[in-house]
Protein backbone atom coordinates (compact mmCIF):
# COMPACT_ATOMS: atom_id res chain seq x y z
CA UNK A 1 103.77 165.25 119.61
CA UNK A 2 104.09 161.65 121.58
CA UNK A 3 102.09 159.35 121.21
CA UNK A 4 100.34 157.37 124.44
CA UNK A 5 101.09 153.63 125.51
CA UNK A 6 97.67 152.65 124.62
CA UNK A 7 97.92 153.33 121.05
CA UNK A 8 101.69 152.57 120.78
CA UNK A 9 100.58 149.41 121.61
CA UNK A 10 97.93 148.77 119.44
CA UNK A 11 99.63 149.86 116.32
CA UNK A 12 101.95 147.34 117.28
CA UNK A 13 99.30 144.58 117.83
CA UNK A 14 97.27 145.13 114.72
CA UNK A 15 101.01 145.39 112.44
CA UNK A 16 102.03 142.02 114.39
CA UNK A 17 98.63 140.60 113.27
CA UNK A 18 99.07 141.46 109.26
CA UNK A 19 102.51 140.12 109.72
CA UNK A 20 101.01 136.83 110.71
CA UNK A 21 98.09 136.60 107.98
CA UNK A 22 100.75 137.35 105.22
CA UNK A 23 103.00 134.24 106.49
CA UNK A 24 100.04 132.02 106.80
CA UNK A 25 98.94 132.39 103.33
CA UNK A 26 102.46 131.66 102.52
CA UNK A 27 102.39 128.34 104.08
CA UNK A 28 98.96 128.06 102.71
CA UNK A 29 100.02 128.40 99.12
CA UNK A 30 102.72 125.40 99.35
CA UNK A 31 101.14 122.94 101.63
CA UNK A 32 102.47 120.47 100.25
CA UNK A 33 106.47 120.02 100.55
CA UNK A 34 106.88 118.80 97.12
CA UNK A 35 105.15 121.60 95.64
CA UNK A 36 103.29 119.04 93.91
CA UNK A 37 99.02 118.72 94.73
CA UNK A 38 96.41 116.59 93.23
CA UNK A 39 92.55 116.76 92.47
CA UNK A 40 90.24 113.95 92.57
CA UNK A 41 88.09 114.43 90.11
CA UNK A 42 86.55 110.46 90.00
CA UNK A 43 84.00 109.82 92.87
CA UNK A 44 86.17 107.89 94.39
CA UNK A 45 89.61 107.10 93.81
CA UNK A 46 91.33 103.86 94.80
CA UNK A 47 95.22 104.13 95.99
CA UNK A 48 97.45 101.03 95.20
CA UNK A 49 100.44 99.81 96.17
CA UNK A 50 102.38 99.71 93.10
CA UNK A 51 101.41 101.34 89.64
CA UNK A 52 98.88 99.05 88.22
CA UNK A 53 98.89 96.73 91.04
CA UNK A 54 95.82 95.22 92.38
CA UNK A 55 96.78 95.88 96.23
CA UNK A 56 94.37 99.01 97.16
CA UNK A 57 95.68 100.64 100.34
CA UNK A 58 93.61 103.65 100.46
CA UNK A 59 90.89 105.25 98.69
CA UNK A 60 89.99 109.28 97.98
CA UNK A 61 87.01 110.91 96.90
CA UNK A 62 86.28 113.28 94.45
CA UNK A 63 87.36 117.17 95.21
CA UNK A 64 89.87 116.01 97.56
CA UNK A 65 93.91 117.92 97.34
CA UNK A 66 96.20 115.69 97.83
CA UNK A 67 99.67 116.23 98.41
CA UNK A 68 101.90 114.03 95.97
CA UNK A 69 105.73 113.18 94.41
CA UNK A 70 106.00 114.67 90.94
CA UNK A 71 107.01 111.25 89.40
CA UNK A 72 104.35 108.97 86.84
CA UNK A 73 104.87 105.58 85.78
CA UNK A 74 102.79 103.78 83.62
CA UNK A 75 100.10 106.32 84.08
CA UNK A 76 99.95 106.59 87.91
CA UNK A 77 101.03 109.51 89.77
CA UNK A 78 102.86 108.71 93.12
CA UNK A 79 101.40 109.96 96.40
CA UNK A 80 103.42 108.81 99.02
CA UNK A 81 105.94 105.29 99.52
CA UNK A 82 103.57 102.86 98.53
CA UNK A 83 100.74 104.55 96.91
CA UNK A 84 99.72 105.20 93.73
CA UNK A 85 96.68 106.74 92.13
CA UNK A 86 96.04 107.01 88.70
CA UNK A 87 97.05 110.26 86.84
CA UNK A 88 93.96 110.30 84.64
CA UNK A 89 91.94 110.80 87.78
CA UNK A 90 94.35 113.19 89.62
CA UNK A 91 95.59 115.91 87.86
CA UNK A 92 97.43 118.67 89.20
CA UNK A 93 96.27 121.90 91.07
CA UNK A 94 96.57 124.92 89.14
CA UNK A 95 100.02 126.38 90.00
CA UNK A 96 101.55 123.23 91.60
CA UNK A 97 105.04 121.84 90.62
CA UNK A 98 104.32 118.70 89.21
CA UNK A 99 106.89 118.14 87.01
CA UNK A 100 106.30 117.90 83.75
């Protein structure tokens, strides 16, 4: 029995299309390249420049992921070269490699 052009074709296009979702929620599922995400869970969360410093160089609110570096010092999580949050207030996503 063979099977037309027209539905060769879109048995193709719907297999292409799973293909597509599955690698999406891949990426999805490690957004962040550390492997390491943060929750806000204070209203708003001030970012500083140093752990403990007084320097605040950003600011997130409460709910928001956040991608970050699995290192603490002194109590504050690093997010990126330059800012810190505190760990108290940031705790990791369920799942994400934060280190210990």
């Amino acid at each position: 029995m063979a099977i037309s052009k027209p539905v060769l074709f879109l048995g193709a296009g719907a297999a292409l299309i799973v293909v597509v979702a599955i690698s999406g929620q891949d990426k999805a599922s490690s957004a962040s390249p550390t492997g390491c995400q943060v929750v806000v869970t204070a209203d708003v969360l001030n970012a500083r420049d140093v752990p403990g410093g007084q320097k605040i160089v950003g600011k997130y609110v409460k709910d928001a992921k956040i991608d970050a570096q699995p290192v603490v010092e002194n109590g504050f999580r690093k997010i990126a070269e330059g800012k810190w949050v505190s760990a108290q207030f940031a705790p990791p996503v369920e799942g994400a490699k934060c280190g210990p």
